[in-house]
PDB file of N, CA and C in Angstrom:
ATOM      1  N   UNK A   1      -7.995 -16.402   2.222  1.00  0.00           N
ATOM      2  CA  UNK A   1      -9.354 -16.035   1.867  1.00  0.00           C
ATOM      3  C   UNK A   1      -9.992 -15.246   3.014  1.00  0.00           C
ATOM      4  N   UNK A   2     -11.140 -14.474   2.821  1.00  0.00           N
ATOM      5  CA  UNK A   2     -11.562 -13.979   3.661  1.00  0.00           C
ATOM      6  C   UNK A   2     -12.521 -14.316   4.130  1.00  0.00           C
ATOM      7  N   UNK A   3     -13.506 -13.592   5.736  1.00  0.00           N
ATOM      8  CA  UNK A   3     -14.168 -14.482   5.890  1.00  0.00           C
ATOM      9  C   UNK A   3     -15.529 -14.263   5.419  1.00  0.00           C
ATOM     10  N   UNK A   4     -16.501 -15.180   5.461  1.00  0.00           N
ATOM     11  CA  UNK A   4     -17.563 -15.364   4.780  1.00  0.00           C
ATOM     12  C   UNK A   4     -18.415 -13.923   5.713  1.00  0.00           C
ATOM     13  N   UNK A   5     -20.227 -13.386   4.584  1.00  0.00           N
ATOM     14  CA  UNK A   5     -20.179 -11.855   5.002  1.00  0.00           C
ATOM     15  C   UNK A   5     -21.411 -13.022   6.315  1.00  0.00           C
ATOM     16  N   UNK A   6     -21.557 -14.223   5.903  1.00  0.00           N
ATOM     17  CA  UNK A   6     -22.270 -14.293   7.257  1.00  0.00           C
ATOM     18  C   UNK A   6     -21.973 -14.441   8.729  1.00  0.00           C
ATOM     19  N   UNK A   7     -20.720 -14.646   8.674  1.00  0.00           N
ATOM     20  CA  UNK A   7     -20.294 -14.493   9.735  1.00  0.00           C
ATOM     21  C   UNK A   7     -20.488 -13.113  10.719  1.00  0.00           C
ATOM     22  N   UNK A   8     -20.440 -11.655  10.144  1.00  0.00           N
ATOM     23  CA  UNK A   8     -20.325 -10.373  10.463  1.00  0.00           C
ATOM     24  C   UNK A   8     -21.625  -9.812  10.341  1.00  0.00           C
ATOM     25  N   UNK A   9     -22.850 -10.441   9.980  1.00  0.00           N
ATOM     26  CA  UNK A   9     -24.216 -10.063  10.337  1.00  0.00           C
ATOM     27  C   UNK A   9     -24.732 -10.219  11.549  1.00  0.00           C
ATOM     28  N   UNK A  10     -24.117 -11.176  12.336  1.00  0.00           N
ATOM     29  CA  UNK A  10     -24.989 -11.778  12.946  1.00  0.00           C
ATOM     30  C   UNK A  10     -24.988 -10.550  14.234  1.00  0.00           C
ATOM     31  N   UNK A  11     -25.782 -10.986  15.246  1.00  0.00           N
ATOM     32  CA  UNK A  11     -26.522 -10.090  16.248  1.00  0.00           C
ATOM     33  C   UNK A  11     -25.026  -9.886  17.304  1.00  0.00           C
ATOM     34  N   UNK A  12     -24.101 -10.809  17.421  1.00  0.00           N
ATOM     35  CA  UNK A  12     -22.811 -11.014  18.408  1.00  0.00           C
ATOM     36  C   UNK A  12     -22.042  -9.740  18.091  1.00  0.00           C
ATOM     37  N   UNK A  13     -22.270  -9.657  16.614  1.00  0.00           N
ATOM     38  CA  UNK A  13     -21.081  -8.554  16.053  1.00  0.00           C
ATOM     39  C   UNK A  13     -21.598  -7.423  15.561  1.00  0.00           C
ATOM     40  N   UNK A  14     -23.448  -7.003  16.005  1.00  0.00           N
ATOM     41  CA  UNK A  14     -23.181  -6.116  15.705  1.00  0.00           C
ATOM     42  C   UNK A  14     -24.380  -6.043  16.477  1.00  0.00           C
ATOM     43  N   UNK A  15     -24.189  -4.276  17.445  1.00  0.00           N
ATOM     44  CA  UNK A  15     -25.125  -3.849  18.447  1.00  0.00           C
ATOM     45  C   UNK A  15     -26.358  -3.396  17.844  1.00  0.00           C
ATOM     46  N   UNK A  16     -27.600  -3.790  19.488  1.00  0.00           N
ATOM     47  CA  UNK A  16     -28.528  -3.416  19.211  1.00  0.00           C
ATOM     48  C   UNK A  16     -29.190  -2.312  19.354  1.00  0.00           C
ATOM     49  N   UNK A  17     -29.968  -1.675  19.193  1.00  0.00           N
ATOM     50  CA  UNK A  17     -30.687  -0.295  19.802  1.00  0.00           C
ATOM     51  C   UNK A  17     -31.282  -0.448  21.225  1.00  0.00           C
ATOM     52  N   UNK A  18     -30.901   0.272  21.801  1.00  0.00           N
ATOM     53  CA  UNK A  18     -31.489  -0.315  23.607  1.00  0.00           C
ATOM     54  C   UNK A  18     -32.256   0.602  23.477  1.00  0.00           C
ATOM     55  N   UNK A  19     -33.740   0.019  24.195  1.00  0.00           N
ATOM     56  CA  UNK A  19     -34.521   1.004  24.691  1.00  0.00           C
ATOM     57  C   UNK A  19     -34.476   2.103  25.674  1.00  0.00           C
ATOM     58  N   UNK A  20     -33.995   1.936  26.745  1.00  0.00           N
ATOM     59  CA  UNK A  20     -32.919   3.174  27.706  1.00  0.00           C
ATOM     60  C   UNK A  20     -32.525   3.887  27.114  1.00  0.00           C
ATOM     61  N   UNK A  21     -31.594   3.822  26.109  1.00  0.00           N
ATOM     62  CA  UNK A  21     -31.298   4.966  24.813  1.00  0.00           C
ATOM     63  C   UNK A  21     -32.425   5.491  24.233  1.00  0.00           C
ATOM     64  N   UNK A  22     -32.962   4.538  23.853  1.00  0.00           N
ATOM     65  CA  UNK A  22     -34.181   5.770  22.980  1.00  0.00           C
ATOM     66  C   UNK A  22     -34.905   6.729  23.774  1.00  0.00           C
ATOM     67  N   UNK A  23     -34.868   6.258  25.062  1.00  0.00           N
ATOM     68  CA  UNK A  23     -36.042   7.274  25.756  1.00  0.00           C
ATOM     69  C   UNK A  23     -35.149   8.232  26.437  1.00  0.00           C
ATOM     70  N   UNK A  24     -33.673   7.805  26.585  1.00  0.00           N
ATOM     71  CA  UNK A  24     -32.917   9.005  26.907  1.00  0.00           C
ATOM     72  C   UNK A  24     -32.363  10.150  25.637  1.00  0.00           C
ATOM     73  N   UNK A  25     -32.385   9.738  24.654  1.00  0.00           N
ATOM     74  CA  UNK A  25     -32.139  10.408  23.485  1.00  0.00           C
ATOM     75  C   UNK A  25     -33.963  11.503  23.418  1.00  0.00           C
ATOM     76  N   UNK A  26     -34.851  10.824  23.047  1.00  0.00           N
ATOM     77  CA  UNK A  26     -36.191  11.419  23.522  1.00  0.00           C
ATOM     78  C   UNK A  26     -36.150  12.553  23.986  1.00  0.00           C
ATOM     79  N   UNK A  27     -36.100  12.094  25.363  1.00  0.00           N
ATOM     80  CA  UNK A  27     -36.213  13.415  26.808  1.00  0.00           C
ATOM     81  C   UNK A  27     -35.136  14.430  26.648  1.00  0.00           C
ATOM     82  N   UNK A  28     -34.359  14.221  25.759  1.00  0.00           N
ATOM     83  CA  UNK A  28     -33.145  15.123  25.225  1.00  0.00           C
ATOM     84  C   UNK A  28     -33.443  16.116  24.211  1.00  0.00           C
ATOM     85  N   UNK A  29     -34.579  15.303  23.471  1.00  0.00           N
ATOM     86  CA  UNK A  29     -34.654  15.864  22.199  1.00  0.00           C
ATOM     87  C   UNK A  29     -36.141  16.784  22.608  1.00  0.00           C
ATOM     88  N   UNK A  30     -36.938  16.448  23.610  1.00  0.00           N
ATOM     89  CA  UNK A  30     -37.835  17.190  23.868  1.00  0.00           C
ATOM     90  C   UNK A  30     -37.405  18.147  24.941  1.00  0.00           C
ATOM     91  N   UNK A  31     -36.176  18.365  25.532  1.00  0.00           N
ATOM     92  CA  UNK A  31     -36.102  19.537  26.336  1.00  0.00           C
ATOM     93  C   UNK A  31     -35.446  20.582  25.156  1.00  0.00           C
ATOM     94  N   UNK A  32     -34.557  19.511  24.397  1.00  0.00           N
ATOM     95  CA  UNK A  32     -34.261  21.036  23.158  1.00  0.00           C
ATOM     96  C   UNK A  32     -35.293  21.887  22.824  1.00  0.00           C
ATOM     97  N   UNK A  33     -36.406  20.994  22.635  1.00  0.00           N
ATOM     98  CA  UNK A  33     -37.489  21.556  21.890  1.00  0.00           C
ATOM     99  C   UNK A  33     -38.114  22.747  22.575  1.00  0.00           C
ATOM    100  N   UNK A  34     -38.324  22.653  23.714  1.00  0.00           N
ATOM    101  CA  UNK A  34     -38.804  23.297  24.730  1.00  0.00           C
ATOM    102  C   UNK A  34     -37.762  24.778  24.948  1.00  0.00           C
ATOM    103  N   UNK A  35     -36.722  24.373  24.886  1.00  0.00           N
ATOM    104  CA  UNK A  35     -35.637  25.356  25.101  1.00  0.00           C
ATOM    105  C   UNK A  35     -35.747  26.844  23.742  1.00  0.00           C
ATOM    106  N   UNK A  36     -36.465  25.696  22.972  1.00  0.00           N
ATOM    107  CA  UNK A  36     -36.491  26.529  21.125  1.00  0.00           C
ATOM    108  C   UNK A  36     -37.427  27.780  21.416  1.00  0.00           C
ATOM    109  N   UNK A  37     -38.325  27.382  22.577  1.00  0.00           N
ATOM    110  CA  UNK A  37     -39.566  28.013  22.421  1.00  0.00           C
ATOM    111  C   UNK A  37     -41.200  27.667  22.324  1.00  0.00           C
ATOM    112  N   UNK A  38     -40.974  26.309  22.254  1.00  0.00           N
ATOM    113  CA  UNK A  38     -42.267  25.626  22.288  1.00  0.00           C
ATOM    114  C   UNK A  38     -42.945  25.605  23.734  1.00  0.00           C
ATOM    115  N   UNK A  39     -44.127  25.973  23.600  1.00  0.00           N
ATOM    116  CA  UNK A  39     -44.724  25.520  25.215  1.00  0.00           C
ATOM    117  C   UNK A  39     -44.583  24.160  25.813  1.00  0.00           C
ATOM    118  N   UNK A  40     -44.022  24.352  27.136  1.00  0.00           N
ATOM    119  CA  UNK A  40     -44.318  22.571  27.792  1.00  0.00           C
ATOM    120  C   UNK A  40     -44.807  21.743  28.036  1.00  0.00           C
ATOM    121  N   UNK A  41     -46.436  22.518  27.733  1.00  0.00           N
ATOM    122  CA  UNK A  41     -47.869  21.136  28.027  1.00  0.00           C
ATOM    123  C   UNK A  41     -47.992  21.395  26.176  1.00  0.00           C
ATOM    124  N   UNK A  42     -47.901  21.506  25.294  1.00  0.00           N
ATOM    125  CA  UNK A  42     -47.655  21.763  24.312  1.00  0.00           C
ATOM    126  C   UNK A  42     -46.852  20.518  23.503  1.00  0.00           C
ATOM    127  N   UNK A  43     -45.931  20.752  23.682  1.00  0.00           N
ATOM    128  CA  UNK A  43     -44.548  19.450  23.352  1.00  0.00           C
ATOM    129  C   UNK A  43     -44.761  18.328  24.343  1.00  0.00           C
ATOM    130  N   UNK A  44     -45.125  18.385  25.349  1.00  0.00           N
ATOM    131  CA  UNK A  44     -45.602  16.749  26.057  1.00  0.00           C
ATOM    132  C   UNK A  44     -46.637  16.293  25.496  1.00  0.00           C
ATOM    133  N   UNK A  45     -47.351  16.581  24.443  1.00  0.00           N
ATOM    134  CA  UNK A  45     -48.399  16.201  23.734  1.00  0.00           C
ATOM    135  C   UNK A  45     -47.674  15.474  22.746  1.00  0.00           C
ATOM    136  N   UNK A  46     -46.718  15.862  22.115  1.00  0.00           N
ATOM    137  CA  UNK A  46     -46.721  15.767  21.104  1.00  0.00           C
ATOM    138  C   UNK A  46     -45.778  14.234  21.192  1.00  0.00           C
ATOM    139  N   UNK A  47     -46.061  13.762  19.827  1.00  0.00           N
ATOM    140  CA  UNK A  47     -44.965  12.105  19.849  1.00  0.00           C
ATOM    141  C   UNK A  47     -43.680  12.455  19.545  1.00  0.00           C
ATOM    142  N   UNK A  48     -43.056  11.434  19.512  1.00  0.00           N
ATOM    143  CA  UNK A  48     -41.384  11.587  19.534  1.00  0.00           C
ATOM    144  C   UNK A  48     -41.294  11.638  17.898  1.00  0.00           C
ATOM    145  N   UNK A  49     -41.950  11.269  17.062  1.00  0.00           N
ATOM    146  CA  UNK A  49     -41.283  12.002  15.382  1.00  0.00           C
ATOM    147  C   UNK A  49     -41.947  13.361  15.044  1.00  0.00           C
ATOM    148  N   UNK A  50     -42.655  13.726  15.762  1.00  0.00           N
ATOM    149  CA  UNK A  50     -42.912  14.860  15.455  1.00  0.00           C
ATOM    150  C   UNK A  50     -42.139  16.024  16.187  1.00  0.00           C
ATOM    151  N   UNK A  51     -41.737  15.712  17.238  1.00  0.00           N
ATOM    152  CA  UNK A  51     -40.309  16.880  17.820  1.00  0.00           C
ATOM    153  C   UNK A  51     -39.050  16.463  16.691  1.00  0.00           C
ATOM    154  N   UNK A  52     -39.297  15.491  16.674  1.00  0.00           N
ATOM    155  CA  UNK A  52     -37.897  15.226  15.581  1.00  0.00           C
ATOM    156  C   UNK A  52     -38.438  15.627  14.224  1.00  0.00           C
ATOM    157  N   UNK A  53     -39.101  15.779  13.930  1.00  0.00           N
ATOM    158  CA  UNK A  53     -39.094  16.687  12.628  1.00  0.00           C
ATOM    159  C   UNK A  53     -39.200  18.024  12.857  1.00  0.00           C
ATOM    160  N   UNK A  54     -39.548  18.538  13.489  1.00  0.00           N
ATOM    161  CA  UNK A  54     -39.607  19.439  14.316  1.00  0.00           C
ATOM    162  C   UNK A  54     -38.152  20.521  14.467  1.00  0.00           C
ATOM    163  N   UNK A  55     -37.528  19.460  15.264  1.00  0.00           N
ATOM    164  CA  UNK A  55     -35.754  19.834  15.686  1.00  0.00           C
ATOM    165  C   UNK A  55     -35.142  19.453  14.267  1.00  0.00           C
ATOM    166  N   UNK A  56     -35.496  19.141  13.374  1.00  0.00           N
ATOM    167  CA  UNK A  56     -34.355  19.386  11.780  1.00  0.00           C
ATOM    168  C   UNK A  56     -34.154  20.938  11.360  1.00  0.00           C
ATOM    169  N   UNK A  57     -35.361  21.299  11.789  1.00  0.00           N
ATOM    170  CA  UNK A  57     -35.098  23.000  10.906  1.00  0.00           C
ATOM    171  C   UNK A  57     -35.612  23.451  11.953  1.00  0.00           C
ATOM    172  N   UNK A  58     -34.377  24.186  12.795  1.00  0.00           N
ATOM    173  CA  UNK A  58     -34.665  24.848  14.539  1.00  0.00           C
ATOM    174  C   UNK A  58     -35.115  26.530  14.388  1.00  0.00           C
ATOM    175  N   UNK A  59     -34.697  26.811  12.768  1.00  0.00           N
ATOM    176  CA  UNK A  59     -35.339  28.097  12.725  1.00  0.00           C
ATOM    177  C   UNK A  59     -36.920  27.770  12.308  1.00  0.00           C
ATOM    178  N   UNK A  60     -37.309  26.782  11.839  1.00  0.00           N
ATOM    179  CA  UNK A  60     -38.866  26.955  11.595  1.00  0.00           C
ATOM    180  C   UNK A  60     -39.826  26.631  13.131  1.00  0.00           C
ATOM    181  N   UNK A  61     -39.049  26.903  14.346  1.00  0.00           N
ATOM    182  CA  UNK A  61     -39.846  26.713  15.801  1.00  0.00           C
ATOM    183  C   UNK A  61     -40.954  27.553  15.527  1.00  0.00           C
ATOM    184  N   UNK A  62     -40.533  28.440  15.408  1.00  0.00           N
ATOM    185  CA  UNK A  62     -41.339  29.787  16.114  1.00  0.00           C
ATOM    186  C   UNK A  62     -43.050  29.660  14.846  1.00  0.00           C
ATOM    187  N   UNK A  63     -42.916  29.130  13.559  1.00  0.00           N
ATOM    188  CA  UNK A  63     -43.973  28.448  12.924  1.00  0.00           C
ATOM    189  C   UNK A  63     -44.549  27.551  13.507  1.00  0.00           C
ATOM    190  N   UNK A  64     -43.555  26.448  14.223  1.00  0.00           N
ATOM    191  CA  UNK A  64     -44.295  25.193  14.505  1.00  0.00           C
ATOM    192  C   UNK A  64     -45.178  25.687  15.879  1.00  0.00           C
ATOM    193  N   UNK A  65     -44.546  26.393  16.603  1.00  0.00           N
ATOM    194  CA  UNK A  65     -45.437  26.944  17.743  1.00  0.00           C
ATOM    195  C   UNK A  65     -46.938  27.404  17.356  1.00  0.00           C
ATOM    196  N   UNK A  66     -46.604  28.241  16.266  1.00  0.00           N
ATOM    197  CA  UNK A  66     -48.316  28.696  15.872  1.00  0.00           C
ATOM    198  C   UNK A  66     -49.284  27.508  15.527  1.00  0.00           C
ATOM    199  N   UNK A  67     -48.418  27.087  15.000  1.00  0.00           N
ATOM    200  CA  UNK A  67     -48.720  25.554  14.242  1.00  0.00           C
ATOM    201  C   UNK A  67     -49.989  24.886  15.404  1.00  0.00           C
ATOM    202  N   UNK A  68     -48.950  24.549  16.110  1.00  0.00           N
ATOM    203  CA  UNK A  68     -49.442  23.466  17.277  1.00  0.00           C
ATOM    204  C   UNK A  68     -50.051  24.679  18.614  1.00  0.00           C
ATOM    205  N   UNK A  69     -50.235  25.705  18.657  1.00  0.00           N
ATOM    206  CA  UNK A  69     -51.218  26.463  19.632  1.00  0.00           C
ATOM    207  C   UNK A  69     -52.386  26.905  18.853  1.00  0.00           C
ATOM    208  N   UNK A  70     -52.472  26.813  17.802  1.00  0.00           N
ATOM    209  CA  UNK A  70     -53.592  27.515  17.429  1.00  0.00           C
ATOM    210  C   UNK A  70     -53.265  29.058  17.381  1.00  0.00           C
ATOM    211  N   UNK A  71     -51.816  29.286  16.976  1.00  0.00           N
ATOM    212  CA  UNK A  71     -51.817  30.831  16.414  1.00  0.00           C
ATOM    213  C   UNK A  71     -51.467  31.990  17.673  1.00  0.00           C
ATOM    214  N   UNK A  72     -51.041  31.185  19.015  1.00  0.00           N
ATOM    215  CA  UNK A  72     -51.085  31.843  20.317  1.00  0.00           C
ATOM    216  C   UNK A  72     -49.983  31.396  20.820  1.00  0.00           C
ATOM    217  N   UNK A  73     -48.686  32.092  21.488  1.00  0.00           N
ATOM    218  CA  UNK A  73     -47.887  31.531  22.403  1.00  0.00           C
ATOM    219  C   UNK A  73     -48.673  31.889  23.450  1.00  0.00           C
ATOM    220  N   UNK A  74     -48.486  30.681  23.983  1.00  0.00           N
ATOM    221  CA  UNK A  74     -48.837  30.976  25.545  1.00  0.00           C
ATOM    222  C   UNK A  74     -47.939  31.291  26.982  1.00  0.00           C
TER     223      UNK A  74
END
């Protein structure tokens, strides 16, 4: 027989999300952003799901820039 599914839920067998990761994944995902074309006091404003929606469609930067300057690269 096999083994029971509670055994393989539990927290031992299966990893957690570390916070160190998230904020290194983050600072990763906001220098892409920056790299796209976004200004840098610009994108340090901004929260971490909004660069990540942001970085899904890397050709719509150059919109999101107008977006978030008010119509001005700076």
């Amino acid at each position: 027989m096999g083994r029971d599914r509670m055994y393989d839920k539990k927290p031992i067998n299966r990893l957690k999300k570390d916070g160190v990761e998230r904020k290194r994944r983050q600072k990763t995902q906001l220098k892409r952003l920056i790299a796209l074309g976004m200004p840098e006091a610009v994108a340090n404003k901004m929260d971490a799901k909004a660069v990540r929606d942001i970085l899904k469609y890397p050709a719509k930067v150059p919109q999101a820039v107008k977006l978030y300057t008010g119509g001005t690269k700076k």
